[in-house]
Protein backbone atom coordinates (compact mmCIF):
# COMPACT_ATOMS: atom_id res chain seq x y z
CA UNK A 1 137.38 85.44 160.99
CA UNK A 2 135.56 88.43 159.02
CA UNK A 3 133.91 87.51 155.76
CA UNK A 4 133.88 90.38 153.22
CA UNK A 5 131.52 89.95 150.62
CA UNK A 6 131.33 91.60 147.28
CA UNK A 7 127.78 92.78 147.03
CA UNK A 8 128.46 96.18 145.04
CA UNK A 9 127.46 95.07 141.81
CA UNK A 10 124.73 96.23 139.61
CA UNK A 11 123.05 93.24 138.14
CA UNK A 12 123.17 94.04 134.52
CA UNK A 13 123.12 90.59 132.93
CA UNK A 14 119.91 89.86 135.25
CA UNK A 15 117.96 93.01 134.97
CA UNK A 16 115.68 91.43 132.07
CA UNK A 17 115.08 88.83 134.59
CA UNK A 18 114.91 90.94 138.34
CA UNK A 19 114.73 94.59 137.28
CA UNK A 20 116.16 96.71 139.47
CA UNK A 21 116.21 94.35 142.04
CA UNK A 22 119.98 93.92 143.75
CA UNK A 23 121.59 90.19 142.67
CA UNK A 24 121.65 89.56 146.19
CA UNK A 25 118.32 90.08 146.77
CA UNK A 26 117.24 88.10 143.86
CA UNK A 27 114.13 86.57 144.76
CA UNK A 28 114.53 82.70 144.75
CA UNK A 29 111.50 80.67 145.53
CA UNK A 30 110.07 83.94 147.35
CA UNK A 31 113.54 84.65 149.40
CA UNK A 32 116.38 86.73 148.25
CA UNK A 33 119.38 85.02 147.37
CA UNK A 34 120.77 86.19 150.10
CA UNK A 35 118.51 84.55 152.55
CA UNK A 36 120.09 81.51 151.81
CA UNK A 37 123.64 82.86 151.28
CA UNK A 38 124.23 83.73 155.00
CA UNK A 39 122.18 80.61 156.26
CA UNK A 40 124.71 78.78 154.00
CA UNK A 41 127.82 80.78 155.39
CA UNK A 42 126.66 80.73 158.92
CA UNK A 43 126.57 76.98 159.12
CA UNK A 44 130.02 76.69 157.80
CA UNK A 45 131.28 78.78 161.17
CA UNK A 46 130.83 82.34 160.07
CA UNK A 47 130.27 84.79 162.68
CA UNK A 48 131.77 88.14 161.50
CA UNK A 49 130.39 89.89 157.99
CA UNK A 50 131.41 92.90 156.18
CA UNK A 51 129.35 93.59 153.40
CA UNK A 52 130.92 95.80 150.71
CA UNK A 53 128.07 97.88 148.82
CA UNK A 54 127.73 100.50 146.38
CA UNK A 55 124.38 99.50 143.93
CA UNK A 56 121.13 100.01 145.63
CA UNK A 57 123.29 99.86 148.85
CA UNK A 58 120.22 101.30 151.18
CA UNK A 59 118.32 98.54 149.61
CA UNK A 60 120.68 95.94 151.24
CA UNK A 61 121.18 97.48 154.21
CA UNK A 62 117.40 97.62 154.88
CA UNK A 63 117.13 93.95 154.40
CA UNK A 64 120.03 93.45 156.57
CA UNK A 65 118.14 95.51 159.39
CA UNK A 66 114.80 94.07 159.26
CA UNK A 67 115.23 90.06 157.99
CA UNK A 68 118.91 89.17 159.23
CA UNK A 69 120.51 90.70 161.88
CA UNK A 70 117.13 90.15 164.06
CA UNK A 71 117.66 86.30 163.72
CA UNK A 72 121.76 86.15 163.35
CA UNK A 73 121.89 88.36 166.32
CA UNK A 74 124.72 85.97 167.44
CA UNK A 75 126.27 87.62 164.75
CA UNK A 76 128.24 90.96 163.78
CA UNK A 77 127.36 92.50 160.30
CA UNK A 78 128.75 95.54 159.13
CA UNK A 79 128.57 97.44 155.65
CA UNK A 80 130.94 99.92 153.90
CA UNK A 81 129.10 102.02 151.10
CA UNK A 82 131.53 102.88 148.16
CA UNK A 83 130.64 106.05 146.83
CA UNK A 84 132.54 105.83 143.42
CA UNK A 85 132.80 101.77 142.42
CA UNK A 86 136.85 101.11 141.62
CA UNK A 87 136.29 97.27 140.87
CA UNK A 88 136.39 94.29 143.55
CA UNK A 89 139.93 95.13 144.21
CA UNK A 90 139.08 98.70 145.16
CA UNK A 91 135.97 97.76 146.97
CA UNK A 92 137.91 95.58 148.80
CA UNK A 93 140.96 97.87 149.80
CA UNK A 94 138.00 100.24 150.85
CA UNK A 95 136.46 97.54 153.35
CA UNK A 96 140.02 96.81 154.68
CA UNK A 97 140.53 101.00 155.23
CA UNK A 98 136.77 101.37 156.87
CA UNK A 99 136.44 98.35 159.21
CA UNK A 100 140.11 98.84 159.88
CA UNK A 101 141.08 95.34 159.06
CA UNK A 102 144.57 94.71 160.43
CA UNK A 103 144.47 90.26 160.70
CA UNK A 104 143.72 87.84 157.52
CA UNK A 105 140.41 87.97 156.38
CA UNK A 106 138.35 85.96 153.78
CA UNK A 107 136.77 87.19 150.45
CA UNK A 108 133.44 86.05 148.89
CA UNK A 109 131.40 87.09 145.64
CA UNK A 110 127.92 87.66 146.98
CA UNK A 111 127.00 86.20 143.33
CA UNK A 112 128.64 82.75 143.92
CA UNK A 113 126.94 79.68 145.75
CA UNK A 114 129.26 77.21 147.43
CA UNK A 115 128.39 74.53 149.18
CA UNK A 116 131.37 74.35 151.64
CA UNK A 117 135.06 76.12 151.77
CA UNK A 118 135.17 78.47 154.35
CA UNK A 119 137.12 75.77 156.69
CA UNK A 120 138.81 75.04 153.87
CA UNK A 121 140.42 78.18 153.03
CA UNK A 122 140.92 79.30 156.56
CA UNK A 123 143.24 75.90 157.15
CA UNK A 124 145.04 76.62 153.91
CA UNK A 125 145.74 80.65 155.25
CA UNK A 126 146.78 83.51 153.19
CA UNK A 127 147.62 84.20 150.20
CA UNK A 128 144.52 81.54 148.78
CA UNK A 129 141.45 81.20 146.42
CA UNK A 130 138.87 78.08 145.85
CA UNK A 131 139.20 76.38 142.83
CA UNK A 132 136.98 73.62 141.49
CA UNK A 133 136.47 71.69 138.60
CA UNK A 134 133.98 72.76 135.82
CA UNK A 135 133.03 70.51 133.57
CA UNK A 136 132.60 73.10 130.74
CA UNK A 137 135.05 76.26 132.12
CA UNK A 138 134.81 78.23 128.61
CA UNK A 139 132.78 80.84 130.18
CA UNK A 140 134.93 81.69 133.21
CA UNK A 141 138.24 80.71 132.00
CA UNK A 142 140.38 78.01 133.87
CA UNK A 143 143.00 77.89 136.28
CA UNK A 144 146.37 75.82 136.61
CA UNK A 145 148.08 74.50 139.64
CA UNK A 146 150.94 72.52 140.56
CA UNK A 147 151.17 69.63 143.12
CA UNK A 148 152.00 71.84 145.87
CA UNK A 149 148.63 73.34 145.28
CA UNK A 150 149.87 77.00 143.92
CA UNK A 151 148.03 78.76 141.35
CA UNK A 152 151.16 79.02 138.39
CA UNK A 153 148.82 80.12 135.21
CA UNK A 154 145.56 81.65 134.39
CA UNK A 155 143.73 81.07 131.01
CA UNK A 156 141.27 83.76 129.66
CA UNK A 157 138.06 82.34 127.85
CA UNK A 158 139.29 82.45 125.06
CA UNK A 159 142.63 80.37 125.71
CA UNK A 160 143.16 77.13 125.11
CA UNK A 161 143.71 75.01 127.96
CA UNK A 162 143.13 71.06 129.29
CA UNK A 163 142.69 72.51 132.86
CA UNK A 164 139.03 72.45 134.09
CA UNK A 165 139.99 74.28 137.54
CA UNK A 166 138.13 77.27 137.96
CA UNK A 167 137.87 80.63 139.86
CA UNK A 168 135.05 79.59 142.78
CA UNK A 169 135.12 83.03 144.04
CA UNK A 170 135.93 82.87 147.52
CA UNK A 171 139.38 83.89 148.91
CA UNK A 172 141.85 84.26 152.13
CA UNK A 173 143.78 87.38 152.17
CA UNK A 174 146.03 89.33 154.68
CA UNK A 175 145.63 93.09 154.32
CA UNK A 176 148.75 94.08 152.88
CA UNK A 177 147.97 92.59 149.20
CA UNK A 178 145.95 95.41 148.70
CA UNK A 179 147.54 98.52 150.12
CA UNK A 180 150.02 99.54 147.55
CA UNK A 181 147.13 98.97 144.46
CA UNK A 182 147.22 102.58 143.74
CA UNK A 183 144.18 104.62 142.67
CA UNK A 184 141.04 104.34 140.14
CA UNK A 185 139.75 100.76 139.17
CA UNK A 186 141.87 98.07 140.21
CA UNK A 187 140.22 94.70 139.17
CA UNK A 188 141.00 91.82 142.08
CA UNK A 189 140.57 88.99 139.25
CA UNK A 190 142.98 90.64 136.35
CA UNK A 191 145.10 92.54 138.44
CA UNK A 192 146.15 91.20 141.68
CA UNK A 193 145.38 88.12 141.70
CA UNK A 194 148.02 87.57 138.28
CA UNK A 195 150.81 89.01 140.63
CA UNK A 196 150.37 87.05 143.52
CA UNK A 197 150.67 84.20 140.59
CA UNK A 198 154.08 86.08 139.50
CA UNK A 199 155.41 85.99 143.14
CA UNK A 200 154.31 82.20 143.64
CA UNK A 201 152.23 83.59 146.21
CA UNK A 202 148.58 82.15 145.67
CA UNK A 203 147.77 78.94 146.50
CA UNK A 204 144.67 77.11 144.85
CA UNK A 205 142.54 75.22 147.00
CA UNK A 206 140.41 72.60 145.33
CA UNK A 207 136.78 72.07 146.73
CA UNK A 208 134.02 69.43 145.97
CA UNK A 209 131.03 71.18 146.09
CA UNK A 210 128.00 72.57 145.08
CA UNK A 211 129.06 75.73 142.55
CA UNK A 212 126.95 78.06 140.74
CA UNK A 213 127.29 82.02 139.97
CA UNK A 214 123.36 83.16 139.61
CA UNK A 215 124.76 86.78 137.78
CA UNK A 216 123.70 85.14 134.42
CA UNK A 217 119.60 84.53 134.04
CA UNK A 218 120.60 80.82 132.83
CA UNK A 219 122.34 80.18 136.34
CA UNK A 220 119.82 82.15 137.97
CA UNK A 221 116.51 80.10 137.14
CA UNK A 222 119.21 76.82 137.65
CA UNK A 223 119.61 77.78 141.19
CA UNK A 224 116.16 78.74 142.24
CA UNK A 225 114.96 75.21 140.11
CA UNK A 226 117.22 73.47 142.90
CA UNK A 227 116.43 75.15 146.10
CA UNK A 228 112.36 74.43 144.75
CA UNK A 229 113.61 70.61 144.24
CA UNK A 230 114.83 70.90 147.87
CA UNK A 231 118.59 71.04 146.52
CA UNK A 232 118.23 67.57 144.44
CA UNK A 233 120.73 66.27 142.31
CA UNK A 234 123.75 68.54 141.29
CA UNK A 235 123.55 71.73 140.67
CA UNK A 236 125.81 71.84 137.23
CA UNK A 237 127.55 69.59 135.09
């Protein structure tokens, strides 16, 4: 199954920290974040990777060349450059149009670490997202499901709710969820993920894991503390 990751970002919240360095390529105890990404994704079974680019997208691409597709050559990796960002929803619709992506297919922030979910989420099928719990969810919201496991509310940051499910970034989608979006910026976490919700279409899948997204420099200098402590302990809460 073909893993599309959203890598088009520009980094703003870390450039204090990396410069003009890509997030992905963050370095974390002298190897990009992404070094350990696709180790990470290729031991859970992924083969196939789409990576959907716009900032500093030669940048990427150049690692890609020269550090991973020499030692994944087991491997396909592709990349689709968006020339005018229109949010992850866009970027994604533009992956499905490029790579002409007709089966399911799974989602993942390039941003996010998780330990496990791919099997996960492929078992559950389409239309699904990871969810796990967050001891402290105020800064990404939370998420509510029912006991048949589908998504039925989302609560903004600044909502009040007792749910401490969140958004862990990584999703299984068939094509047609994004072909009728329309044009400009069409945001994948406000837009259609709420009405897949509407539709009881989106089941949330729970994981136990190891969760952390390194956009923030906080998060950042959490994760590349663990990887030097050889991945002791947990990495939040």
């Amino acid at each position: 199954m073909q893993l599309l990751i959203l890598a088009g970002g520009f980094g703003t919240r870390l450039k204090g920290v990396t410069g003009d360095t890509p997030k992905v390529l963050a370095p974390i105890c002298n190897l990009p974040f992404l070094h350990y990404q696709i180790e990470n994704w290729v031991n859970q079974g992924v083969t196939s990777f789409i990576f959907l680019l716009h900032y500093q997208a030669e940048t990427i691409i150049k690692y890609l060349k020269a550090e991973v597709v020499p030692i994944y050559n087991k491997c396909e990796f592709s990349w689709v450059i968006e020339i005018s960002p229109r949010g992850t929803g866009g970027a994604i619709l533009n992956g499905i149009e490029h790579m002409h992506i007709t089966d399911s297919f799974l989602v993942i922030n390039a941003d996010t670490w998780l330990g496990t979910g791919i099997k996960e989420l492929i078992y559950a099928g389409p239309q699904s997202m990871a969810v796990t719990e967050f001891e402290d969810p105020a800064r990404y919201g939370s998420i509510e499901i029912d006991s048949e496991s589908r998504v039925i509310d989302f609560y903004e940051k600044s909502e009040v709710s007792t749910s401490k499910l969140i958004n862990a970034g990584l999703y299984h989608f068939t094509p047609d969820v994004f072909l009728n979006i329309g044009e400009g910026q069409v945001s994948l976490e406000s837009s259609i993920l709420p009405s897949l919700v509407k539709k009881n279409e989106l089941l949330g899948i729970k994981l136990s894991t190891d969760f952390i997204d390194v956009g923030v420099p906080e998060d950042y200098s959490r994760f590349d503390h663990w990887i030097d402590q050889n991945r002791k302990g947990q990495l939040w809460n």
